[in-house]
C-alpha atoms as a PDB file:
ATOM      1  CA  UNK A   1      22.455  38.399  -9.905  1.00  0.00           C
ATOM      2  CA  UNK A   2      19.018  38.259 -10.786  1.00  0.00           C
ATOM      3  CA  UNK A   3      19.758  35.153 -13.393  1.00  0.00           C
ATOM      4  CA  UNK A   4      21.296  33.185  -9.941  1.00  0.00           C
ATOM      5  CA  UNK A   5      18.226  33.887  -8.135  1.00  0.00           C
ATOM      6  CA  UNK A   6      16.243  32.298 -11.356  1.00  0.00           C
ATOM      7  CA  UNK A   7      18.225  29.339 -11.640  1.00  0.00           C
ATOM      8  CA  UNK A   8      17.965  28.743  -7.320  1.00  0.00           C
ATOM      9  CA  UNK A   9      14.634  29.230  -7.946  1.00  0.00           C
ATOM     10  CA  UNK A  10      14.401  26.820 -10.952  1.00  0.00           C
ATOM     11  CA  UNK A  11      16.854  24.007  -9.139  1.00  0.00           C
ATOM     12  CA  UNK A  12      14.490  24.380  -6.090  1.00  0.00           C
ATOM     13  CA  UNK A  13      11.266  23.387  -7.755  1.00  0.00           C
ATOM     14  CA  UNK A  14      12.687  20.774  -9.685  1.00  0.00           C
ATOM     15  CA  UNK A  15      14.068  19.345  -6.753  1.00  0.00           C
ATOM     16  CA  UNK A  16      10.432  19.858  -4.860  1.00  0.00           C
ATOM     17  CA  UNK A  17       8.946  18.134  -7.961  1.00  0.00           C
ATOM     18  CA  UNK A  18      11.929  15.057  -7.667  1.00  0.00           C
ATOM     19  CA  UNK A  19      10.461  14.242  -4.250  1.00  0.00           C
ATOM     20  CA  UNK A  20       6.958  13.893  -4.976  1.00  0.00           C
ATOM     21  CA  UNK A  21       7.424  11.900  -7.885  1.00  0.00           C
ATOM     22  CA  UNK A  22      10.127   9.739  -6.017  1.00  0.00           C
ATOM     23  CA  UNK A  23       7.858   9.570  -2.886  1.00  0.00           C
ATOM     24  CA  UNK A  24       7.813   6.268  -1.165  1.00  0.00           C
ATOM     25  CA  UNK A  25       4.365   4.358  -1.575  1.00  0.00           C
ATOM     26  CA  UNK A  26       2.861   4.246   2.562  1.00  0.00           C
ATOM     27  CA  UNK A  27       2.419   0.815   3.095  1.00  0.00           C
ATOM     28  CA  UNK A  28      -1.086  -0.384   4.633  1.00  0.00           C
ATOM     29  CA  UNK A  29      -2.470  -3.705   6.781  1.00  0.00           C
ATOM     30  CA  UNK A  30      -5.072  -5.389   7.417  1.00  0.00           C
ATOM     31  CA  UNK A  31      -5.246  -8.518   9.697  1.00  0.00           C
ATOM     32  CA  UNK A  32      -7.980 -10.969   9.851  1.00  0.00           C
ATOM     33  CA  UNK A  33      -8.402 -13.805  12.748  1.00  0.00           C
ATOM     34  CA  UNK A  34      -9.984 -17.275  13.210  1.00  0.00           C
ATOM     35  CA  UNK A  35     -10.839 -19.668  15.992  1.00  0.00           C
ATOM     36  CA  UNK A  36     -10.888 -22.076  12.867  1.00  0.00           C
ATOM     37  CA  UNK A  37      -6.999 -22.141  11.365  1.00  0.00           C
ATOM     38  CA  UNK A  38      -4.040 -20.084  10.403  1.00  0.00           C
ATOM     39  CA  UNK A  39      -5.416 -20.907   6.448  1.00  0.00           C
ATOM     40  CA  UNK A  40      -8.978 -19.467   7.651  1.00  0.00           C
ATOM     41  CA  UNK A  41      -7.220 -16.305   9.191  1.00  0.00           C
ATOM     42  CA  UNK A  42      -5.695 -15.605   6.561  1.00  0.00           C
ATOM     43  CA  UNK A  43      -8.278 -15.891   4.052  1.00  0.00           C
ATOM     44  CA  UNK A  44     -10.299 -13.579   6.202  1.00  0.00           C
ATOM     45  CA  UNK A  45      -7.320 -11.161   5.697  1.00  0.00           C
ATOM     46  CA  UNK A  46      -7.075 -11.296   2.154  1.00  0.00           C
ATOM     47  CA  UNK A  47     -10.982 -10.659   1.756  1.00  0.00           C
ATOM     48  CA  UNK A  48     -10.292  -7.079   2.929  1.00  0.00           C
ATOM     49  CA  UNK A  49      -7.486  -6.768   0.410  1.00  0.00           C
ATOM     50  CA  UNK A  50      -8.328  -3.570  -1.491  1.00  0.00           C
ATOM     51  CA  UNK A  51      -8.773  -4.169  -5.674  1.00  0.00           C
ATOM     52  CA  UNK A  52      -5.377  -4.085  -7.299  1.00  0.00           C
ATOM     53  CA  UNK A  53      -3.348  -4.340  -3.843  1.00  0.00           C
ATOM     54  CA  UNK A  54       0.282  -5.484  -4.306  1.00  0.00           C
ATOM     55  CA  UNK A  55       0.833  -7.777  -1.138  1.00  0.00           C
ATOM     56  CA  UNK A  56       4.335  -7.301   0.144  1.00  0.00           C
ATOM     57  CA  UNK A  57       4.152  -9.508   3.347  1.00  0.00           C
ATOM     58  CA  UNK A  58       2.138 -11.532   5.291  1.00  0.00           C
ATOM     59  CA  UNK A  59       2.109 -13.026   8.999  1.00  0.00           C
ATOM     60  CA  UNK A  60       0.380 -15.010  10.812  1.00  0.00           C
ATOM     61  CA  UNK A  61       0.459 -15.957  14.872  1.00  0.00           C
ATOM     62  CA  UNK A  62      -1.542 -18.519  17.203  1.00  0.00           C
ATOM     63  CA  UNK A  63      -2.435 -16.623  20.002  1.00  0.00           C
ATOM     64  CA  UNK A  64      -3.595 -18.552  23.499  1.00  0.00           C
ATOM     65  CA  UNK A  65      -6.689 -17.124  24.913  1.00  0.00           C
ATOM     66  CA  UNK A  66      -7.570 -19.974  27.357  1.00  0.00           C
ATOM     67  CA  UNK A  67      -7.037 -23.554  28.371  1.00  0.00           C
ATOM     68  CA  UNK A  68      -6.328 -25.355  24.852  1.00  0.00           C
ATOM     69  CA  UNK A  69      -8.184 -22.200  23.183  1.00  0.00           C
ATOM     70  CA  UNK A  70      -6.304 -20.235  20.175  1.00  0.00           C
ATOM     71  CA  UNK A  71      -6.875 -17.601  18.039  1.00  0.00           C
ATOM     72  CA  UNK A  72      -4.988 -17.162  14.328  1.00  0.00           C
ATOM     73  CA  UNK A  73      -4.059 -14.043  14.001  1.00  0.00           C
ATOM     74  CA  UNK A  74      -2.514 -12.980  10.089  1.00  0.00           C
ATOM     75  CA  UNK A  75      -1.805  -9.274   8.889  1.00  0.00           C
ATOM     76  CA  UNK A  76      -1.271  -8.895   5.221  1.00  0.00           C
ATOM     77  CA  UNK A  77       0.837  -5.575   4.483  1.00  0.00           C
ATOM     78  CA  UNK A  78       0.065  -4.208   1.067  1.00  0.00           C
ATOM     79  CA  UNK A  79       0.590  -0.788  -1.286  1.00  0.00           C
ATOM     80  CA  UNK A  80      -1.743   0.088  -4.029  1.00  0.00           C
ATOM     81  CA  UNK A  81      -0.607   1.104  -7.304  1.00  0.00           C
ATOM     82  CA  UNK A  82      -0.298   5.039  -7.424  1.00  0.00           C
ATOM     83  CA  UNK A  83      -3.493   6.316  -9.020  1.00  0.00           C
ATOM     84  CA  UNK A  84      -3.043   7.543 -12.765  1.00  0.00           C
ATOM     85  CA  UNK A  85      -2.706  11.443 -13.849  1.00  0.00           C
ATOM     86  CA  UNK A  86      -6.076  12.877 -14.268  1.00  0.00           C
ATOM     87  CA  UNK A  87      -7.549  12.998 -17.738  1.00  0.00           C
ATOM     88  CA  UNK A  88      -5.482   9.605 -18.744  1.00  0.00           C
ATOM     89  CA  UNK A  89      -6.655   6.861 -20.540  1.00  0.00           C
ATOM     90  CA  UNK A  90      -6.794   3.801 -18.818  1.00  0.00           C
ATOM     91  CA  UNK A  91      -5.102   0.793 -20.687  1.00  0.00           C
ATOM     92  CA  UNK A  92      -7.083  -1.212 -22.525  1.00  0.00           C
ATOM     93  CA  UNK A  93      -9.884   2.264 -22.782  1.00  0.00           C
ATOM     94  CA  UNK A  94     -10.056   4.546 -25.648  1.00  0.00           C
ATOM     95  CA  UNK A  95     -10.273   8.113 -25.623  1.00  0.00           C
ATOM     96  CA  UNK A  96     -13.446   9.687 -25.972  1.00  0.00           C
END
């Protein structure tokens, strides 16, 4: 009885540890606008990319906001890489 207990213990964290390792990444945005053009608007969007962001989507919309007046509007959706265990070596580093 007490090895069944072990093993539903065992198959529990294992499972536990599954998730977290199998965890989907949480997507982030950031939008940037222009009275200028879509292109500007979205250039302004990618300067607030994070370093090593993976983009996944972008979008962009003109947006009236008076007599012959529009705004661009773009939102970039990115993830960044999971960070790397503690105590690794980055690649291309040596270890100390």
């Amino acid at each position: 009885m007490a090895r069944l207990r072990h093993l539903a213990s065992f198959t529990a964290v294992i499972s536990g540890l599954l998730m977290v390792i199998t965890a989907p990444i949480a997507a982030k945005t950031v939008t940037g606008q222009s009275i200028w053009s879509q292109s500007n608007a979205l250039a302004r969007a990618q300067s607030l990319l994070p370093a090593g962001a993976v983009v996944s989507s972008s979008q962009c919309q003109t947006v009236e906001v008076g007599i012959d007046n529009e705004r661009y509007l773009c939102s970039i959706t990115y993830e960044l890489p999971p960070a790397p265990p503690a105590g690794s070596i980055p690649s291309g580093g040596t270890s100390p």
